[in-house]
C-alpha atoms as a PDB file:
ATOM      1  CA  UNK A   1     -22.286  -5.576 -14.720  1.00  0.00           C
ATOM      2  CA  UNK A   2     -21.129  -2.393 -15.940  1.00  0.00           C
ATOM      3  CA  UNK A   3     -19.682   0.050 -13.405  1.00  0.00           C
ATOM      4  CA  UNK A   4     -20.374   3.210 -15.379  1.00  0.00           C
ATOM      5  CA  UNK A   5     -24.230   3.543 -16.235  1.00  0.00           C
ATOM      6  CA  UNK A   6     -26.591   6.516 -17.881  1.00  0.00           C
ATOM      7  CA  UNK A   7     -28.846   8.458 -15.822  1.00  0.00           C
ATOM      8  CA  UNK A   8     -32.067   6.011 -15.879  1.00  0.00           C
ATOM      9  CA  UNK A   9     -29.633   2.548 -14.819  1.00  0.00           C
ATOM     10  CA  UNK A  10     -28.614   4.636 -11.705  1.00  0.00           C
ATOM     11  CA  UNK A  11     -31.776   6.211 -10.832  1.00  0.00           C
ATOM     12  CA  UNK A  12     -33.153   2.320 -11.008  1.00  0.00           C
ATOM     13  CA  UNK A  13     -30.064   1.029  -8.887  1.00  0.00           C
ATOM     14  CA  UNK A  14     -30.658   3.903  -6.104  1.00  0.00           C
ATOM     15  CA  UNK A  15     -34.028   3.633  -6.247  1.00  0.00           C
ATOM     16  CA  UNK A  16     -34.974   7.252  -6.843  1.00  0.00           C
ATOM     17  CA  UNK A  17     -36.350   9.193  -9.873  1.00  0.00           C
ATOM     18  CA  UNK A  18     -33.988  10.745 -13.021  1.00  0.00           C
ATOM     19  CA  UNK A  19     -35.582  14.281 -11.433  1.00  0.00           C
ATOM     20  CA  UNK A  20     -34.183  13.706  -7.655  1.00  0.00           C
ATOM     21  CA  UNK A  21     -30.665  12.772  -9.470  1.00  0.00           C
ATOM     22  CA  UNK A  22     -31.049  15.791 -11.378  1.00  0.00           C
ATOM     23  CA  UNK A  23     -31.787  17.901  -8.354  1.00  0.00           C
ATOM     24  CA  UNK A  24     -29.072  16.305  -6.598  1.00  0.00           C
ATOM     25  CA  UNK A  25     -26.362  17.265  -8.889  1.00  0.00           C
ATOM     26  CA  UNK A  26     -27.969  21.129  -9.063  1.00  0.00           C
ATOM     27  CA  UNK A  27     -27.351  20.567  -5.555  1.00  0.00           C
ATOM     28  CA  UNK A  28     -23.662  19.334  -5.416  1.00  0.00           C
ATOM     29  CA  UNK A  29     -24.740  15.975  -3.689  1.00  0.00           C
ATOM     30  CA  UNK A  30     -24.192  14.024  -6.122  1.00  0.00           C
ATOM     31  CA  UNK A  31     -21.829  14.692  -9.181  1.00  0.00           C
ATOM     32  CA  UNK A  32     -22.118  12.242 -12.272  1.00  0.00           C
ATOM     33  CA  UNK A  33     -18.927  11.950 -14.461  1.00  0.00           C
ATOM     34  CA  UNK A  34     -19.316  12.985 -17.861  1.00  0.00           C
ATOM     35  CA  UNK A  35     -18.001  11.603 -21.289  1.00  0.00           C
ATOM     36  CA  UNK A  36     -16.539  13.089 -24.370  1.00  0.00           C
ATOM     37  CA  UNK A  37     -19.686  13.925 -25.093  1.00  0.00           C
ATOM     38  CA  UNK A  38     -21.435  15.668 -21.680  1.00  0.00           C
ATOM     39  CA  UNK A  39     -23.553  12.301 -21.260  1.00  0.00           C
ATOM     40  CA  UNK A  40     -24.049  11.612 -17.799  1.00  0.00           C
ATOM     41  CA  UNK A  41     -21.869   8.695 -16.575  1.00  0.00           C
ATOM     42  CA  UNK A  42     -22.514   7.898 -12.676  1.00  0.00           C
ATOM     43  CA  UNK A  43     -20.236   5.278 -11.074  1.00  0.00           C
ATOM     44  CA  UNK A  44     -21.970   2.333  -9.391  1.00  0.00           C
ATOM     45  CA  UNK A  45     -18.619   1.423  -8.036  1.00  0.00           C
ATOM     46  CA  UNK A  46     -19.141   4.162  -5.350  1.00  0.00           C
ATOM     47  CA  UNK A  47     -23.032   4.307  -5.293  1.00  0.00           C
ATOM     48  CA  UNK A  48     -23.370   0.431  -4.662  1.00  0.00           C
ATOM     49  CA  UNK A  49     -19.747  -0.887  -3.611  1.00  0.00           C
ATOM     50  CA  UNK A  50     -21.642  -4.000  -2.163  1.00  0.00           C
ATOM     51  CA  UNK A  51     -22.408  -5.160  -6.074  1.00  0.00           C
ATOM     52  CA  UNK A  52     -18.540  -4.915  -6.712  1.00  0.00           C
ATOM     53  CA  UNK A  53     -16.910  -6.060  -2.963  1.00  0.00           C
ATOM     54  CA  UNK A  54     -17.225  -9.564  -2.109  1.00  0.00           C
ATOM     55  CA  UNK A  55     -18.500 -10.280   0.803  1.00  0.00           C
ATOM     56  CA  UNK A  56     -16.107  -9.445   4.391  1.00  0.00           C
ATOM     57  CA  UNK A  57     -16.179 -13.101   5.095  1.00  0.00           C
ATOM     58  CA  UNK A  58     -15.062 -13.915   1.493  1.00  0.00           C
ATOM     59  CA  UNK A  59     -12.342 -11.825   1.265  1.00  0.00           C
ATOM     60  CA  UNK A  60      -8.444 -13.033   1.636  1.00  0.00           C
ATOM     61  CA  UNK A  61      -6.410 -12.265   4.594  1.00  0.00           C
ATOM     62  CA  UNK A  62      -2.795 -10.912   3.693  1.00  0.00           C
ATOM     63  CA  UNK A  63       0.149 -10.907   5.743  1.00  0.00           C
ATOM     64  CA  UNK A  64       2.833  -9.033   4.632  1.00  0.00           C
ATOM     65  CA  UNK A  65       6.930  -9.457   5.141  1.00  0.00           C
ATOM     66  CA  UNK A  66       9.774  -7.269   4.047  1.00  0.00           C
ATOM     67  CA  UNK A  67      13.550  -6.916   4.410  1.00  0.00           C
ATOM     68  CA  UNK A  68      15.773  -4.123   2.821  1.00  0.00           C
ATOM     69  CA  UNK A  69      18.976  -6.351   1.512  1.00  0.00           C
ATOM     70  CA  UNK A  70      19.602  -9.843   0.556  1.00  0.00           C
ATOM     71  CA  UNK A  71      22.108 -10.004   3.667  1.00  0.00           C
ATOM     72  CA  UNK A  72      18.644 -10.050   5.643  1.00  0.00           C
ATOM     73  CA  UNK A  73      17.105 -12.674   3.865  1.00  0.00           C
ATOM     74  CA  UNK A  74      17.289 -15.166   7.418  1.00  0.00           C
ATOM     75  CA  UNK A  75      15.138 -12.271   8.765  1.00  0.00           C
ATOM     76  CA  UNK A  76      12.859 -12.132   6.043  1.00  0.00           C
ATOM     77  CA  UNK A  77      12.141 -15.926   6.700  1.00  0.00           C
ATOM     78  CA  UNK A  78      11.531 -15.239  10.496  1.00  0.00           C
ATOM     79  CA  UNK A  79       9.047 -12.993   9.659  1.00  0.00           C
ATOM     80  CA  UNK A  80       7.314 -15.018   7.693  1.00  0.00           C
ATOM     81  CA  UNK A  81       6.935 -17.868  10.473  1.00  0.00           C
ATOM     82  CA  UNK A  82       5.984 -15.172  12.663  1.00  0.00           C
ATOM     83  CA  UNK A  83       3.074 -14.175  10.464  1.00  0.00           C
ATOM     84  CA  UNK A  84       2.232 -17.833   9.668  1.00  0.00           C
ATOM     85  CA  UNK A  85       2.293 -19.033  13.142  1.00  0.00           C
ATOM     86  CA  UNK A  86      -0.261 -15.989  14.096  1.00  0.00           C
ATOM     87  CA  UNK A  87      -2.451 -16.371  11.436  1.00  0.00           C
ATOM     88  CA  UNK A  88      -2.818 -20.409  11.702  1.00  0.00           C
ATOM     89  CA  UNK A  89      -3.459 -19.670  15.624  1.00  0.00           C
ATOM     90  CA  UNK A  90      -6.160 -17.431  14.833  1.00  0.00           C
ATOM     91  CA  UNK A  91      -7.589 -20.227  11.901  1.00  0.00           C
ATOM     92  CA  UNK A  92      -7.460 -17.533   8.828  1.00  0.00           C
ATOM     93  CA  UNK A  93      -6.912 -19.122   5.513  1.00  0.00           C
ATOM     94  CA  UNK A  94      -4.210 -16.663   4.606  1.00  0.00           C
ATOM     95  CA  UNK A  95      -1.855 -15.895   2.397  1.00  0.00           C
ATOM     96  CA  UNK A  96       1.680 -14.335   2.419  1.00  0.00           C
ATOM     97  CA  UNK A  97       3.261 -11.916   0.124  1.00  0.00           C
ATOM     98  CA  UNK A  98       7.122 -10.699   0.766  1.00  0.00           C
ATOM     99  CA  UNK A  99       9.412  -7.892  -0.847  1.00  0.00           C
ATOM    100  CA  UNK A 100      12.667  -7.631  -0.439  1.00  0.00           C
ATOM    101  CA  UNK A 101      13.196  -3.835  -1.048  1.00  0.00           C
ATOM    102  CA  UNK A 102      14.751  -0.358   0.778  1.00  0.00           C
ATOM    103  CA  UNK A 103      11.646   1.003   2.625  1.00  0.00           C
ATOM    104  CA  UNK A 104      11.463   4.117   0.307  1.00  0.00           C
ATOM    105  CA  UNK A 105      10.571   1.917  -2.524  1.00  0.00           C
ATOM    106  CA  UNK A 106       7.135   2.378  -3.192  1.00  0.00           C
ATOM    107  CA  UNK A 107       7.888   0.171  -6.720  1.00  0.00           C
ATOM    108  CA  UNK A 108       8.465  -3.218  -5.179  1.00  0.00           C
ATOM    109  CA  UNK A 109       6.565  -5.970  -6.763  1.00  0.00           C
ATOM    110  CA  UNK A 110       4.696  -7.219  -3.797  1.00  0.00           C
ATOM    111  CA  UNK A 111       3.657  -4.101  -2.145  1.00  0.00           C
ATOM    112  CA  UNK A 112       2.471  -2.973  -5.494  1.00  0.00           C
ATOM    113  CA  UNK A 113       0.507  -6.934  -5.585  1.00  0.00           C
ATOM    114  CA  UNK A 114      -1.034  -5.503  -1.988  1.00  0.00           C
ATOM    115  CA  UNK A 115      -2.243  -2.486  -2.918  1.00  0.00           C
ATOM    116  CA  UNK A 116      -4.131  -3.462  -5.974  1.00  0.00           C
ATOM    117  CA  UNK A 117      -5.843  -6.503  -4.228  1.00  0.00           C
ATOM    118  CA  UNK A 118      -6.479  -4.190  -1.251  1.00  0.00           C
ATOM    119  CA  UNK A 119      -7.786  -1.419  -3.783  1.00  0.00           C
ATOM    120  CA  UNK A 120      -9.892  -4.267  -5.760  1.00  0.00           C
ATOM    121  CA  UNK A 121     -11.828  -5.194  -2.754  1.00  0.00           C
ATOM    122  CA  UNK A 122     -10.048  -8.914  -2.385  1.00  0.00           C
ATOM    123  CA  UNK A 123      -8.575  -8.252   0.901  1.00  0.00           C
ATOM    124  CA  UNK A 124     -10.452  -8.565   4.345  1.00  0.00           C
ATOM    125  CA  UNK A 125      -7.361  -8.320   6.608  1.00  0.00           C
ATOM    126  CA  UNK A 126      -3.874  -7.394   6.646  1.00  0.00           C
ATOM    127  CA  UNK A 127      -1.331  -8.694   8.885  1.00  0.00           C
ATOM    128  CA  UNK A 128       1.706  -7.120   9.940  1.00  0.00           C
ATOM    129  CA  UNK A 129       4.699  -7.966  12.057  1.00  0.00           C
ATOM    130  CA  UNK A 130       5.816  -4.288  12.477  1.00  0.00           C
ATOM    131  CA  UNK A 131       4.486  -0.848  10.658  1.00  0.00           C
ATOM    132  CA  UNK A 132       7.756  -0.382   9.071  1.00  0.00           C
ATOM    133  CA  UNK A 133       7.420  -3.404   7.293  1.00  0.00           C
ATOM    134  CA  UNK A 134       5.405  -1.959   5.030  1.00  0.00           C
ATOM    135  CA  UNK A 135       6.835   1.585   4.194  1.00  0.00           C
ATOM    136  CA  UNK A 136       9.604   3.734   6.006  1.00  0.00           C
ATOM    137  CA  UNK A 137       7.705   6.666   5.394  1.00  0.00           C
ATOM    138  CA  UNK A 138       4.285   6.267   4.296  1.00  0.00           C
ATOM    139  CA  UNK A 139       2.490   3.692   5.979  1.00  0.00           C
ATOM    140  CA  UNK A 140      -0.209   5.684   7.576  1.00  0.00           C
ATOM    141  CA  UNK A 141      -1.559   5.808   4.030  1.00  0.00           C
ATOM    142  CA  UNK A 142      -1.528   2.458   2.897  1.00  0.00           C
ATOM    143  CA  UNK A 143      -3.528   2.486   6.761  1.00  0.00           C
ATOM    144  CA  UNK A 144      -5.752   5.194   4.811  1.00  0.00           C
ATOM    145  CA  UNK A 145      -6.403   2.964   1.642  1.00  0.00           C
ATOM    146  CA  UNK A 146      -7.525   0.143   4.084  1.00  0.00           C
ATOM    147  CA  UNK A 147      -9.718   1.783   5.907  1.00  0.00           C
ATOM    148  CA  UNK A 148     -11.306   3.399   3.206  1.00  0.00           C
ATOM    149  CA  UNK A 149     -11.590  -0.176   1.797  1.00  0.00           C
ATOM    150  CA  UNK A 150     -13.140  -1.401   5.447  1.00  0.00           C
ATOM    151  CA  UNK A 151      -9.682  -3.648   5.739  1.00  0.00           C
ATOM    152  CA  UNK A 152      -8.898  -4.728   9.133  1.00  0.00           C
ATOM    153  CA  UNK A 153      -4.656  -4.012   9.887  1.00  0.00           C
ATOM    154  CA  UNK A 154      -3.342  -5.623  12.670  1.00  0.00           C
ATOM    155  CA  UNK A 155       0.435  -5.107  13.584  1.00  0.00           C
ATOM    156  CA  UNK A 156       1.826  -8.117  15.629  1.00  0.00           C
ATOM    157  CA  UNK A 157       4.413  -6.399  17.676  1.00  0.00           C
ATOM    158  CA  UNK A 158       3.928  -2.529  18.325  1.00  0.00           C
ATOM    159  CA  UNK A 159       7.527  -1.805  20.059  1.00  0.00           C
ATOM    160  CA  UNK A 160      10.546  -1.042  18.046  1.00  0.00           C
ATOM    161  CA  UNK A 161      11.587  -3.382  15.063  1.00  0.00           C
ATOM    162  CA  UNK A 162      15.204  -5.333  15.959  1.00  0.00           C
ATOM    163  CA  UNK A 163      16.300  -4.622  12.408  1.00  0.00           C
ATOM    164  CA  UNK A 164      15.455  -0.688  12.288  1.00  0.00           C
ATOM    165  CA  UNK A 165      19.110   0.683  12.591  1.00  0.00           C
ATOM    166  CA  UNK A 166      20.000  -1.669   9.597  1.00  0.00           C
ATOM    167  CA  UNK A 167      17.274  -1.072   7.338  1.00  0.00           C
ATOM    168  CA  UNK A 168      17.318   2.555   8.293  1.00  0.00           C
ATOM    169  CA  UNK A 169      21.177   2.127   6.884  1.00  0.00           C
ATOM    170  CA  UNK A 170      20.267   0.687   4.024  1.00  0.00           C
ATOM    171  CA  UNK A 171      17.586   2.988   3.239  1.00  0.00           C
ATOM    172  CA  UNK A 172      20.219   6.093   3.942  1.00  0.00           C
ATOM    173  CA  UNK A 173      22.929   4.136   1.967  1.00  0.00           C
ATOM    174  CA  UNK A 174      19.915   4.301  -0.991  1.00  0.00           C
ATOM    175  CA  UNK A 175      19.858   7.677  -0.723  1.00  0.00           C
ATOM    176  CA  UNK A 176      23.100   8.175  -0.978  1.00  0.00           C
ATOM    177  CA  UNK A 177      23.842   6.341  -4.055  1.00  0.00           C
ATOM    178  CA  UNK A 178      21.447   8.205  -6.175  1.00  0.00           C
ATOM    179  CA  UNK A 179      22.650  11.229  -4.954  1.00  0.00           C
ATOM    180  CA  UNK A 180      26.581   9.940  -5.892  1.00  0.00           C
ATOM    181  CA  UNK A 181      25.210   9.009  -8.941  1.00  0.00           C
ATOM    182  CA  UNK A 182      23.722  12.594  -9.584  1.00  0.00           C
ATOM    183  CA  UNK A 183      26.915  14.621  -7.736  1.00  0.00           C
ATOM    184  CA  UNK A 184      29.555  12.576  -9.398  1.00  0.00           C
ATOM    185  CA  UNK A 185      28.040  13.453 -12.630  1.00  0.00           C
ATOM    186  CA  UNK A 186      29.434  17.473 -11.629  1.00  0.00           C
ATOM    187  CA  UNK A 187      33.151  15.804 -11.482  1.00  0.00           C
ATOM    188  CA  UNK A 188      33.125  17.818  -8.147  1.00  0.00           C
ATOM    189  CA  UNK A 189      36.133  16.208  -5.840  1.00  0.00           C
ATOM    190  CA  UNK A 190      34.514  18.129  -2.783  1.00  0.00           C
ATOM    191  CA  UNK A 191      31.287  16.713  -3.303  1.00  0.00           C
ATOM    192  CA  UNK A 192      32.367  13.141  -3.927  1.00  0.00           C
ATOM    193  CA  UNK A 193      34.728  13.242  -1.004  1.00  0.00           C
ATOM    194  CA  UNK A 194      31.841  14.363   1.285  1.00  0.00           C
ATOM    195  CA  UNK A 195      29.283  11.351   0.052  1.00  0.00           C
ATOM    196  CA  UNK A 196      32.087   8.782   0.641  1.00  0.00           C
ATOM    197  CA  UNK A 197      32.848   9.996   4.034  1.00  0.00           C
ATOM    198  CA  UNK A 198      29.060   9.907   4.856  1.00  0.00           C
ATOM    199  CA  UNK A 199      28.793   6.660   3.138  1.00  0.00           C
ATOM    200  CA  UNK A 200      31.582   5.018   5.184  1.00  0.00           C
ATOM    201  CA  UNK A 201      30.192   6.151   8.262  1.00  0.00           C
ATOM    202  CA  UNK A 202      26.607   5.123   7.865  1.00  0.00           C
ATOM    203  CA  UNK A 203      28.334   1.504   7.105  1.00  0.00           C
ATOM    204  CA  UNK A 204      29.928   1.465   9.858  1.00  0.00           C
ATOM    205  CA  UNK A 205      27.311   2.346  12.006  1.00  0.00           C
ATOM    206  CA  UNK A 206      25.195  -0.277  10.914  1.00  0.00           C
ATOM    207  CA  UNK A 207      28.083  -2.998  11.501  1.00  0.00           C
END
């Protein structure tokens, strides 16, 4: 089925006339897309999402694991029983995708593998331990995308994640590099001096 259509293949899928579409886009209701050449285009993507979406009950559950550094890879595999244990209780066929990425990184492999089967309509459910598993900053919008894609998110454990401080340290430790990277590039003593002494002390804070 194609998800762009003319004027009459929408008007037949809404079940209205080619005038009421007409009158609807005079009226800003409903805006068709137009092509290179100003032909209508409507999307049935967004008109009928139901001919696109499988089905709620045939759609995947996801839970999703993360750590910030390969020294936390023992935590990565708790989390991973944690999800599995939870989603076996609660008799979901499920499956589990993990990164292993700073919390800033909105490029890792598997988060970018969520999105796209959350965005795609595969996903039902998603299954967190903690919010921060999923972003540092920006997690209330992958929340957005999944509600806007009627995905159910449910976060194990609401209280504070035991491994914040450390991936928070990694995640400042990130930071810092690229800006060392950048600052260094000035040959400026006083500003690598200052990024080592802030990089030494976020290490040792997270010791």
């Amino acid at each position: 089925m194609d998800r762009y259509v003319a004027i009459g293949e929408a008007s037949k899928a809404l079940d209205v006339s080619i005038t009421t579409l007409r009158r609807w886009e005079a009226e800003g209701k409903l805006i068709p897309e137009r092509t290179a050449g100003r032909q209508r285009r409507y999307d049935l993507a967004k008109l009928k999402p139901e001919w696109f979406h499988a089905a709620q009950e045939d759609r995947k559950t996801i839970a999703y694991a993360r750590v910030s550094s390969h020294d936390q890879k023992d935590d990565l595999e708790r989390q991973k029983q944690v999800l599995e244990l939870y989603c076996a209780k609660q008799g979901w066929t499920f499956e589990v995708i993990a990164d292993l990425g700073s919390g800033m990184n909105y490029n890792k492999k598997g988060l970018k593998r969520l999105l796209e089967e959350i965005i795609e309509g595969r996903v039902g459910r998603l299954v967190v331990a903690h919010k921060d598993r999923l972003l540092r900053f920006g997690a209330e919008l992958v929340f957005a995308i999944c509600e806007a894609k009627d995905v159910e998110v449910l976060i194990i454990n609401q209280g504070v994640d035991t491994t914040f401080e450390q991936d928070l340290a990694e995640d400042v430790l990130e930071i810092i590099t690229v800006f060392s990277a950048r600052l260094y590039g000035s040959r400026s003593r006083k500003n690598r001096k200052l990024l080592d002494g802030v990089k030494r002390a976020v290490e040792e804070t997270s010791c």
